[in-house]
PDB file of N, CA and C in Angstrom:
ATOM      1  N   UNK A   1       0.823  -1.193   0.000  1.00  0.00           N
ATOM      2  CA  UNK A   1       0.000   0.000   0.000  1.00  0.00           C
ATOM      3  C   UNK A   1       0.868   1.258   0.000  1.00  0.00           C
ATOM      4  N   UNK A   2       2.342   1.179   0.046  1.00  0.00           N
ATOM      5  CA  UNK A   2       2.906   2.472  -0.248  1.00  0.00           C
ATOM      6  C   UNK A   2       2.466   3.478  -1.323  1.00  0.00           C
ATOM      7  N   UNK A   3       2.366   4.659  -0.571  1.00  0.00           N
ATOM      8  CA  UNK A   3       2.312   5.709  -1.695  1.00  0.00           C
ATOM      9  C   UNK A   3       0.534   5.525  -1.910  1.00  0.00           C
ATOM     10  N   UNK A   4      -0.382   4.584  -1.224  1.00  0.00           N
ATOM     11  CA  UNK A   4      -1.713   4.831  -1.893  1.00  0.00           C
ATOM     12  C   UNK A   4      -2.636   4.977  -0.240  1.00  0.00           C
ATOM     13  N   UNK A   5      -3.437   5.538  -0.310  1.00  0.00           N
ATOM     14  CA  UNK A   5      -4.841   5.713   0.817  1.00  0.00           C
ATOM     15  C   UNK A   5      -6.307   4.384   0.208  1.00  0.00           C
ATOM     16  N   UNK A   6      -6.030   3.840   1.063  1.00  0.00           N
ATOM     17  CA  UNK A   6      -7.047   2.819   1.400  1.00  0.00           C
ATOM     18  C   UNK A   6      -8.193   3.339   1.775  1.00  0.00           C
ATOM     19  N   UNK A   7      -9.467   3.804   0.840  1.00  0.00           N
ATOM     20  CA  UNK A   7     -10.728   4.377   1.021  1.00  0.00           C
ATOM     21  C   UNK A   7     -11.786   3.428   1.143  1.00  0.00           C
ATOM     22  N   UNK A   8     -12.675   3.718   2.128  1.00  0.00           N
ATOM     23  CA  UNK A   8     -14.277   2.789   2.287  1.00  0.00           C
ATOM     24  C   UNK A   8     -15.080   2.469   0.908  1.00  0.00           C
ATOM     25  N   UNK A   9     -14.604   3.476  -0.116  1.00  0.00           N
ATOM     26  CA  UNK A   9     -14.886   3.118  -1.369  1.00  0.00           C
ATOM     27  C   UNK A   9     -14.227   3.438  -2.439  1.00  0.00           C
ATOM     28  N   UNK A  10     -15.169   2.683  -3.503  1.00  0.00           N
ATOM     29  CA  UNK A  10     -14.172   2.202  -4.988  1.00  0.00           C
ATOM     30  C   UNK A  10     -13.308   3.520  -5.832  1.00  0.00           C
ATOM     31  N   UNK A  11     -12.184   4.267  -5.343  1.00  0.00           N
ATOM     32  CA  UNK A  11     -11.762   5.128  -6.232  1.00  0.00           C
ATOM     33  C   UNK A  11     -10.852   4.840  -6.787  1.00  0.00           C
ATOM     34  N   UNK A  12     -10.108   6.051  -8.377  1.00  0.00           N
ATOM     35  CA  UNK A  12      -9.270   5.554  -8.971  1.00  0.00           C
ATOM     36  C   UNK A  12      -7.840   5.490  -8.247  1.00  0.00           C
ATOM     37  N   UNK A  13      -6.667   4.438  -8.913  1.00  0.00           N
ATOM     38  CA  UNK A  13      -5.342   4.445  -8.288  1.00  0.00           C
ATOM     39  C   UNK A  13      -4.986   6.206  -8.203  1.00  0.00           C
ATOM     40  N   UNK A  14      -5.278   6.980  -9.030  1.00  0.00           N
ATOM     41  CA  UNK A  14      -4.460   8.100  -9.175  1.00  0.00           C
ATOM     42  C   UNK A  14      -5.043   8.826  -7.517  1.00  0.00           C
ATOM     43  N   UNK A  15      -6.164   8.945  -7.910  1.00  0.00           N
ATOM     44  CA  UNK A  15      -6.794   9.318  -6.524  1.00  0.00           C
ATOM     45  C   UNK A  15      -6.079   8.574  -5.338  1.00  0.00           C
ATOM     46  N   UNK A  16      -6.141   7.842  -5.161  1.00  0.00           N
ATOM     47  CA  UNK A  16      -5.863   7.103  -4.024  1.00  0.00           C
ATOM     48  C   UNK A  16      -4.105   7.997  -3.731  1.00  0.00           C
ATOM     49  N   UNK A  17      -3.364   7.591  -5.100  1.00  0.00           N
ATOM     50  CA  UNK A  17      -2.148   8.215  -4.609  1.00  0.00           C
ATOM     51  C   UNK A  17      -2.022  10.143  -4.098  1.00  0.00           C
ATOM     52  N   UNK A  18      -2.758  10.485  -4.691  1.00  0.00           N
ATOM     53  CA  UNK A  18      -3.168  12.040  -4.639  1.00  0.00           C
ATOM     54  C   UNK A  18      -3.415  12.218  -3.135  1.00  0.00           C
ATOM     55  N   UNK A  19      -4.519  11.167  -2.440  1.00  0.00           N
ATOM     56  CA  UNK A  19      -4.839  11.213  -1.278  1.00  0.00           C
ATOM     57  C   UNK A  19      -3.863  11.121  -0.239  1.00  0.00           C
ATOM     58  N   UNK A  20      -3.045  10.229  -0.600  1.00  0.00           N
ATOM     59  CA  UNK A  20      -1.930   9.684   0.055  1.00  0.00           C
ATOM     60  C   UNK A  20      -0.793  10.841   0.288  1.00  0.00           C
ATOM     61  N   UNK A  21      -0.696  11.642  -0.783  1.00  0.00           N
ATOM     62  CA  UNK A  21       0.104  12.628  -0.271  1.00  0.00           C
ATOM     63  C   UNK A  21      -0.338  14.075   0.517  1.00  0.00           C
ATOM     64  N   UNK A  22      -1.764  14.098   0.514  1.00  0.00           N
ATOM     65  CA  UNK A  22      -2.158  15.406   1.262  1.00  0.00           C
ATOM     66  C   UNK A  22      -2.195  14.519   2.720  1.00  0.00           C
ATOM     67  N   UNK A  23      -2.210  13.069   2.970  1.00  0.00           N
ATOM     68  CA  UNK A  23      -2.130  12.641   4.383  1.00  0.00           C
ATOM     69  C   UNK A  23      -0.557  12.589   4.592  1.00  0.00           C
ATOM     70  N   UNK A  24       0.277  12.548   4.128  1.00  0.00           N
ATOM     71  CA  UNK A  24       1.506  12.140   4.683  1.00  0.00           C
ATOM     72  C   UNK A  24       2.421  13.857   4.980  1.00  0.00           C
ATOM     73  N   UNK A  25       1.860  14.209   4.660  1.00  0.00           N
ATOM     74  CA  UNK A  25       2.322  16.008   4.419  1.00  0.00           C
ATOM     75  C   UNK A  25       1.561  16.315   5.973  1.00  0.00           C
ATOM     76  N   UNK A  26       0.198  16.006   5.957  1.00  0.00           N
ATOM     77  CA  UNK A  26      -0.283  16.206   7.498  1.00  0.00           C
ATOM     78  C   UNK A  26       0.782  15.378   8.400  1.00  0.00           C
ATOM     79  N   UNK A  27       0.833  14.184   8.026  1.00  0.00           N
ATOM     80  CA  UNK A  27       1.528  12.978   9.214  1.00  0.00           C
ATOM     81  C   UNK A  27       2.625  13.991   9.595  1.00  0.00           C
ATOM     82  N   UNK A  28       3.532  14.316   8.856  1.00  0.00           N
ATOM     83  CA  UNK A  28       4.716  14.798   8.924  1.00  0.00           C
ATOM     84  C   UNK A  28       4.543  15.871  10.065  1.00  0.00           C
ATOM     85  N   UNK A  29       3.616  16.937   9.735  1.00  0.00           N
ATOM     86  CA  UNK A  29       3.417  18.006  10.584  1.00  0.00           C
ATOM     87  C   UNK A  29       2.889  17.865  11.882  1.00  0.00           C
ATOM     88  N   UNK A  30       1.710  16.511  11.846  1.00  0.00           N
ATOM     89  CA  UNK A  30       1.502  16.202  13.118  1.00  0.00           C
ATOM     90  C   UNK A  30       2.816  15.411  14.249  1.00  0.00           C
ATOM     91  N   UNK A  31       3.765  14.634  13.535  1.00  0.00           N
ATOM     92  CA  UNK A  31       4.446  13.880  14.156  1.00  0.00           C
ATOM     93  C   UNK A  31       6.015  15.125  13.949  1.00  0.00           C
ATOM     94  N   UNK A  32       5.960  15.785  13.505  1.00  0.00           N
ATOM     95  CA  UNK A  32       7.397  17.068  13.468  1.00  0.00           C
ATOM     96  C   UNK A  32       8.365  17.313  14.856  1.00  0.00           C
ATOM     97  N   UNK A  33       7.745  16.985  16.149  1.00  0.00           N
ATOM     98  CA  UNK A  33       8.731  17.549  17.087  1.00  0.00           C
ATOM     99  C   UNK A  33       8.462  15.652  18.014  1.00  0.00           C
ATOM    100  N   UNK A  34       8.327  14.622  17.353  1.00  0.00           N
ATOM    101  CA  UNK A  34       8.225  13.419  18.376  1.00  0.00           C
ATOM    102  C   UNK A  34       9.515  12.526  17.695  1.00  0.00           C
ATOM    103  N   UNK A  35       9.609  11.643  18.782  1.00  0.00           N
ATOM    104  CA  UNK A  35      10.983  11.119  18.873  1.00  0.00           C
ATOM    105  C   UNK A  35      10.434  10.708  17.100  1.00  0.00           C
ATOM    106  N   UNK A  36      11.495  10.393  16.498  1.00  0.00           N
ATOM    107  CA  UNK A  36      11.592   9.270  15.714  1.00  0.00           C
ATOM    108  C   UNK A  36      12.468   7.919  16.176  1.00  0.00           C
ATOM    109  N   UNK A  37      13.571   7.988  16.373  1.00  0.00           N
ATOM    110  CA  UNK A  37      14.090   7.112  17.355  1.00  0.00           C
ATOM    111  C   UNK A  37      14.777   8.050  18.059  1.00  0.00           C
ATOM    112  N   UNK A  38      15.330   7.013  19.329  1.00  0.00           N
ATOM    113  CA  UNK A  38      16.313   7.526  20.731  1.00  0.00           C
ATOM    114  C   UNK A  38      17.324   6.073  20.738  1.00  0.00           C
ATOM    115  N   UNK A  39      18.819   6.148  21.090  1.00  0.00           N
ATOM    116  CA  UNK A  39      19.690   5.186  21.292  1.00  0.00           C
ATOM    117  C   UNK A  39      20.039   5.649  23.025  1.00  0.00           C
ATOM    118  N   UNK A  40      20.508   4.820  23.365  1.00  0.00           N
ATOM    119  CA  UNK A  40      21.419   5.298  24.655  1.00  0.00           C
ATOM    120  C   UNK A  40      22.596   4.230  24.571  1.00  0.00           C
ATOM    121  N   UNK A  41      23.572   4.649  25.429  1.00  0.00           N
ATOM    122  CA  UNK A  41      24.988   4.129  25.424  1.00  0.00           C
ATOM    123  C   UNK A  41      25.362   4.173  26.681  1.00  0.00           C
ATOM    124  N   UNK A  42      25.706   3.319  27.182  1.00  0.00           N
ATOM    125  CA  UNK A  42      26.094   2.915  28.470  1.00  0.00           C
ATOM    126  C   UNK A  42      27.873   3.205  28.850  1.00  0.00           C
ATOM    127  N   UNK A  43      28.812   4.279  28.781  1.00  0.00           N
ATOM    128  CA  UNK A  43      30.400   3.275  29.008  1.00  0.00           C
ATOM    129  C   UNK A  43      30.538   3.740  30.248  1.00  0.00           C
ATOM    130  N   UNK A  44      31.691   3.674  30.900  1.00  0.00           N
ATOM    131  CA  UNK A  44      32.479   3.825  32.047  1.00  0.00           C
ATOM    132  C   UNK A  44      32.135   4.908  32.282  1.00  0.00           C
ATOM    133  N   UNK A  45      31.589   5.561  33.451  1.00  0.00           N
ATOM    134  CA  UNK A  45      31.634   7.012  33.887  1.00  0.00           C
ATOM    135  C   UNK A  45      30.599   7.928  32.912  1.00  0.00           C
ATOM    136  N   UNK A  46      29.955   7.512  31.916  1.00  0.00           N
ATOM    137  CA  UNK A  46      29.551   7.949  30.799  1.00  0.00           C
ATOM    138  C   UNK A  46      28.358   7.934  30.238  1.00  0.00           C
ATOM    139  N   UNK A  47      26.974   8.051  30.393  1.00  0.00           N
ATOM    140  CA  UNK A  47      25.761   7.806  29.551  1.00  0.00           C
ATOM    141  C   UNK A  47      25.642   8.778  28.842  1.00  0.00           C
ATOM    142  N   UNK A  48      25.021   7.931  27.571  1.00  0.00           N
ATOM    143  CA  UNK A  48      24.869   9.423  26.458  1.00  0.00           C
ATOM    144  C   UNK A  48      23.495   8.801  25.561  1.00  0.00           C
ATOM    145  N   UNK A  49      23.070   9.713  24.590  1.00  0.00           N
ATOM    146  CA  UNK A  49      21.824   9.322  24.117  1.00  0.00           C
ATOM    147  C   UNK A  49      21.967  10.050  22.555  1.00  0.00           C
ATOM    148  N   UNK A  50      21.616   9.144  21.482  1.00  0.00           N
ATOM    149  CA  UNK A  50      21.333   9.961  20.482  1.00  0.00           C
ATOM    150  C   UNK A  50      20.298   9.773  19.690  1.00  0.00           C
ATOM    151  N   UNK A  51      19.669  10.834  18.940  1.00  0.00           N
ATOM    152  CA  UNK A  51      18.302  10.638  19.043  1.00  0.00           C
ATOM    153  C   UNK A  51      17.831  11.682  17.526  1.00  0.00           C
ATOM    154  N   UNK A  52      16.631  11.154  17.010  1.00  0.00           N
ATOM    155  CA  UNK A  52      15.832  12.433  15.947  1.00  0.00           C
ATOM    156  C   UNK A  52      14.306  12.612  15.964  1.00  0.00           C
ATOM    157  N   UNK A  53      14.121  13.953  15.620  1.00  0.00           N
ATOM    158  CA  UNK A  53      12.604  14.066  15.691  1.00  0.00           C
ATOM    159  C   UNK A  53      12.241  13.684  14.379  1.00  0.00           C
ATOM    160  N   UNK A  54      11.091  13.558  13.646  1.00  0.00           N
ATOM    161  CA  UNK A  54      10.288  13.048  12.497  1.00  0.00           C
ATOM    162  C   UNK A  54      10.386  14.397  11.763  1.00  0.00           C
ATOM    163  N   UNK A  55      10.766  15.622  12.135  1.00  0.00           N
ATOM    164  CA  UNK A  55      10.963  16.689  11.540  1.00  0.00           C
ATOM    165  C   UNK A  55      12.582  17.031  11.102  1.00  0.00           C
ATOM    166  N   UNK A  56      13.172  16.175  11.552  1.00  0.00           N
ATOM    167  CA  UNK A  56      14.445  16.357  11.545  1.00  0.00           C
ATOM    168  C   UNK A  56      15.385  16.668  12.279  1.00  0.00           C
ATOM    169  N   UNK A  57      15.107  16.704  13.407  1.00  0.00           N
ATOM    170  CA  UNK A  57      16.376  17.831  14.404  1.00  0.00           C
ATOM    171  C   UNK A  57      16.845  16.159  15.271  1.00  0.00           C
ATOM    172  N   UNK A  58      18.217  16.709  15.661  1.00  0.00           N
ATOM    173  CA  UNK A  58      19.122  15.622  15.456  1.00  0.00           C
ATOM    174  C   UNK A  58      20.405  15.740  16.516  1.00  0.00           C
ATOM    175  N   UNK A  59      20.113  14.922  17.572  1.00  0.00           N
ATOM    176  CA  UNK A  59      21.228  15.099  18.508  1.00  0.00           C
ATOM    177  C   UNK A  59      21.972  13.705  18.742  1.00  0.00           C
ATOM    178  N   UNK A  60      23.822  13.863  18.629  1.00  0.00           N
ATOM    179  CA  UNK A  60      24.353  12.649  18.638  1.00  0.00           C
ATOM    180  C   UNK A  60      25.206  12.877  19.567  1.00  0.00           C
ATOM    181  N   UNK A  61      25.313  11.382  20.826  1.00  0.00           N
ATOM    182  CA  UNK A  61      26.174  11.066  21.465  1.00  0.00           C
ATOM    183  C   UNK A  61      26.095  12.472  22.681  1.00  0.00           C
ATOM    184  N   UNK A  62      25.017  12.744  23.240  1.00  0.00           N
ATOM    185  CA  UNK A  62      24.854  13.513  24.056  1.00  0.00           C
ATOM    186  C   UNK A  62      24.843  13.538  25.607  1.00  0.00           C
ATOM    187  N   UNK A  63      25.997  13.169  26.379  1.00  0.00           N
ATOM    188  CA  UNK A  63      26.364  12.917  27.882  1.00  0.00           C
ATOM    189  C   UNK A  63      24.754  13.724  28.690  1.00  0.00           C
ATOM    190  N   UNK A  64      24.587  12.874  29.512  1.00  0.00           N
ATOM    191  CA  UNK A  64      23.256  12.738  30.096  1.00  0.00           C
ATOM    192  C   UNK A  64      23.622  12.602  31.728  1.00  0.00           C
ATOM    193  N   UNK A  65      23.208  13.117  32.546  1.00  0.00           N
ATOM    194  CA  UNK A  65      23.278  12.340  34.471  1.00  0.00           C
ATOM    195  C   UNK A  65      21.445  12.959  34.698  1.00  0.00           C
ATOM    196  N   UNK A  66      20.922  11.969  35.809  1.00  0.00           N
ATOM    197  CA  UNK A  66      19.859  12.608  36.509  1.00  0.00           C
ATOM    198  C   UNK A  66      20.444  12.866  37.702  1.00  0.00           C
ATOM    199  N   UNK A  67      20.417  14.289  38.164  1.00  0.00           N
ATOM    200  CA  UNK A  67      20.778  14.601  39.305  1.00  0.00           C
ATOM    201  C   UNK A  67      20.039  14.511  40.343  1.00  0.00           C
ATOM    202  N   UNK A  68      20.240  14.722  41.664  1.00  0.00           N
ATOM    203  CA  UNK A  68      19.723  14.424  42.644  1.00  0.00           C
ATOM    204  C   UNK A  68      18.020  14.666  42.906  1.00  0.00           C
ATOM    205  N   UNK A  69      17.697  15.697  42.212  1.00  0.00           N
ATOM    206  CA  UNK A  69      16.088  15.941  42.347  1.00  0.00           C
ATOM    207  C   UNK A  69      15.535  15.177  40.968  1.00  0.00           C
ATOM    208  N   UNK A  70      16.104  14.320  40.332  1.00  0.00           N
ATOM    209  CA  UNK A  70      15.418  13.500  39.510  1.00  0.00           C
ATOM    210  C   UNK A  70      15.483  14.363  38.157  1.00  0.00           C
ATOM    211  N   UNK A  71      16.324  15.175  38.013  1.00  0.00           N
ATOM    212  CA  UNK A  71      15.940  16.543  36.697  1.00  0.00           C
ATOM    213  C   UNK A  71      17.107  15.799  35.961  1.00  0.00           C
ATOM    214  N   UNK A  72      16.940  15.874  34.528  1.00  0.00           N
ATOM    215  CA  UNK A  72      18.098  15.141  33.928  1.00  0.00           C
ATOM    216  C   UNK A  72      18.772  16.229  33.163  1.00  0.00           C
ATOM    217  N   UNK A  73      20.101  16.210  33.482  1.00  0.00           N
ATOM    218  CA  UNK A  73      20.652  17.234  33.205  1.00  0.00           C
ATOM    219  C   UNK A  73      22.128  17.271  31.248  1.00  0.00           C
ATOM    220  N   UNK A  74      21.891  17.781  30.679  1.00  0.00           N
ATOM    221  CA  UNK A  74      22.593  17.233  29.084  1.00  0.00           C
ATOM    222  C   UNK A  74      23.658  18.271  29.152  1.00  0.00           C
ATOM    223  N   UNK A  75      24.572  17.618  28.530  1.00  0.00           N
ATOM    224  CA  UNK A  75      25.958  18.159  28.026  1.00  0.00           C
ATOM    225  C   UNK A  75      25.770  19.607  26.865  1.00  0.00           C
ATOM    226  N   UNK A  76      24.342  19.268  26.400  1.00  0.00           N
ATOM    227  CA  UNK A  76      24.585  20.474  25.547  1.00  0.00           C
ATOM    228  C   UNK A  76      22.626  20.523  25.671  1.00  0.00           C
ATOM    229  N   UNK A  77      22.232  21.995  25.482  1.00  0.00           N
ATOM    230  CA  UNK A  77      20.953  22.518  25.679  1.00  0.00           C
ATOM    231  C   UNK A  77      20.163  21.542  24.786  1.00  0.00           C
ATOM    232  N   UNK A  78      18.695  20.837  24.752  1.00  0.00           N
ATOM    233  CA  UNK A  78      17.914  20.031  24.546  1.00  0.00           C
ATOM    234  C   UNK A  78      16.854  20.702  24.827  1.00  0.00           C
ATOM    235  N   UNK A  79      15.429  21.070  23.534  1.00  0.00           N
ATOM    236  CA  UNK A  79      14.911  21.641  23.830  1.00  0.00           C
ATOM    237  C   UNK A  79      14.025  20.606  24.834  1.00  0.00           C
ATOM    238  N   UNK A  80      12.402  21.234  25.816  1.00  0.00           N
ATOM    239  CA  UNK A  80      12.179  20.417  26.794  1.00  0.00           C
ATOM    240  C   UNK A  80      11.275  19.371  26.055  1.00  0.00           C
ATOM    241  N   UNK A  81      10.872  19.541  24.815  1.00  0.00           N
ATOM    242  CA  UNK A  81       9.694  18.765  23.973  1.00  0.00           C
ATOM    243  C   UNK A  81      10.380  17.688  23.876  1.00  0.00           C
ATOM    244  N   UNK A  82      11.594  17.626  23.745  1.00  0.00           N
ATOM    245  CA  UNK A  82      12.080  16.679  23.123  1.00  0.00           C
ATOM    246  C   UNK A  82      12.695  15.542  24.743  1.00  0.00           C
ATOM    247  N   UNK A  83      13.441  16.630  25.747  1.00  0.00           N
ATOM    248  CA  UNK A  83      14.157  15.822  27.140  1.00  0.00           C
ATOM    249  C   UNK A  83      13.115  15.142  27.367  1.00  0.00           C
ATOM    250  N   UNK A  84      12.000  15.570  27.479  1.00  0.00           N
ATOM    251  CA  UNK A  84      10.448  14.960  27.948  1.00  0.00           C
ATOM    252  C   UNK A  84      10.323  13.471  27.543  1.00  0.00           C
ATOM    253  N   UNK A  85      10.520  13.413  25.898  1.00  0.00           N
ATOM    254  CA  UNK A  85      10.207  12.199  25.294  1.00  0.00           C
ATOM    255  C   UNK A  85      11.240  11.028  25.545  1.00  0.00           C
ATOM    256  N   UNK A  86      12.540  11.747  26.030  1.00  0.00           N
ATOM    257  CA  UNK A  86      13.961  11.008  26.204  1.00  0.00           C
ATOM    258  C   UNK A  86      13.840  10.507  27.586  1.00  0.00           C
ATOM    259  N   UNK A  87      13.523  11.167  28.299  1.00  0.00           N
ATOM    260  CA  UNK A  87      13.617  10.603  30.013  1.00  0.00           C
ATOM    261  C   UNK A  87      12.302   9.894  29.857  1.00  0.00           C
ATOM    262  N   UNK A  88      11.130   9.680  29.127  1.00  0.00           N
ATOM    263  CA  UNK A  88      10.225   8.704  29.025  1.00  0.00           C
ATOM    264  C   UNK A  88      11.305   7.066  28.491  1.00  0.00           C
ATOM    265  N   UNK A  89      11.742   7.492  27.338  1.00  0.00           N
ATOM    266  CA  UNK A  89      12.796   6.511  26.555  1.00  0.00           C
ATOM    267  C   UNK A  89      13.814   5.929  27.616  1.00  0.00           C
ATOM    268  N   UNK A  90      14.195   6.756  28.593  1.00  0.00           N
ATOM    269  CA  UNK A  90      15.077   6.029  29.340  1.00  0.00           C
ATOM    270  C   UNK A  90      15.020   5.482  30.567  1.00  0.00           C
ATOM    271  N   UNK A  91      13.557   5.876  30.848  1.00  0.00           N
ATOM    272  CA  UNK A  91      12.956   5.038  32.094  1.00  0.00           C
ATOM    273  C   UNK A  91      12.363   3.592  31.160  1.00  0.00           C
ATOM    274  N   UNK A  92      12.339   3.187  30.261  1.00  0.00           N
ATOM    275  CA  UNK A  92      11.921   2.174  29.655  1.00  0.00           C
ATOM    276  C   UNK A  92      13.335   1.209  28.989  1.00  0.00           C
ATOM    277  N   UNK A  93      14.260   1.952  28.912  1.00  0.00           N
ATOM    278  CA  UNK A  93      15.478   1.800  28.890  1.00  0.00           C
ATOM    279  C   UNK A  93      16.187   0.741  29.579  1.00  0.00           C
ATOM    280  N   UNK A  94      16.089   1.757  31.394  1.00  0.00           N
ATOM    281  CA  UNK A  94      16.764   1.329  32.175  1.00  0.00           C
ATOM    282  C   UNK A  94      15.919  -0.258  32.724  1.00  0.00           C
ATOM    283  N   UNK A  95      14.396  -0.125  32.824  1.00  0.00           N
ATOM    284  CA  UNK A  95      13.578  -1.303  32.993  1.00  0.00           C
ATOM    285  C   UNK A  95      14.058  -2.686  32.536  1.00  0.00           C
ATOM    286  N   UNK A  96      14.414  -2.273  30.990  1.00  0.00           N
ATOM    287  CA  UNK A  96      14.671  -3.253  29.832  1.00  0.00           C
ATOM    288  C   UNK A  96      16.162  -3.972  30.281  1.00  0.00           C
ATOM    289  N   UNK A  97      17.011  -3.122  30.984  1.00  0.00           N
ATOM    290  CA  UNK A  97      18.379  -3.587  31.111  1.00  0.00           C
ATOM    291  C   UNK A  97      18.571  -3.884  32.559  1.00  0.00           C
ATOM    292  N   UNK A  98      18.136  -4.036  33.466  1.00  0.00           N
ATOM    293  CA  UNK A  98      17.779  -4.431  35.118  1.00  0.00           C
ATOM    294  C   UNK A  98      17.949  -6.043  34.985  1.00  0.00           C
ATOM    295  N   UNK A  99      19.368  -5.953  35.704  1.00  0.00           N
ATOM    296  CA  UNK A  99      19.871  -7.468  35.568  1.00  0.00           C
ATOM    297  C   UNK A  99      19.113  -8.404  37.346  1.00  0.00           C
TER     298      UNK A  99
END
């Protein structure tokens, strides 16, 4: 079904693809500031996270600590739309890796 919109009824392929692009132009704008993916990295002395939104913005290998009041604090400014979605990502993270 790439590239086509699946309608309740019988229209032509062209349509269908026509449709398909006034929805994916919305998708884009609705999904613009949410994770697309998040990584994290574990080394010595060291957590870091790299990560992109569906709009494009793009942070790599970014040193991370939660400090004492639970606020997670980054090596370089992160806007909060985005720390929000990351400290969700890394409480699911840390769950996943709990030996």
């Amino acid at each position: 079904m790439d590239g086509y919109v699946v309608a309740g009824v019988d229209i032509p392929p062209e349509a269908q693809k026509k449709l398909y692009e006034f929805y994916h132009e919305w998708d884009l704008k609705r999904k613009h500031d949410v994770l697309k993916y998040c990584t994290f990295k574990d080394e010595f002395m060291r957590t870091s996270f790299s990560c992109e939104t569906y709009g494009g913005e793009k942070y790599e290998d970014v040193a991370f600590r939660v400090n004492i009041k639970g606020v997670m604090e980054t090596a370089v400014p992160v806007p909060d739309y985005i720390l929000k979605q990351i400290i969700d990502a890394y409480s699911i993270y840390e769950l996943q890796n709990r030996e």
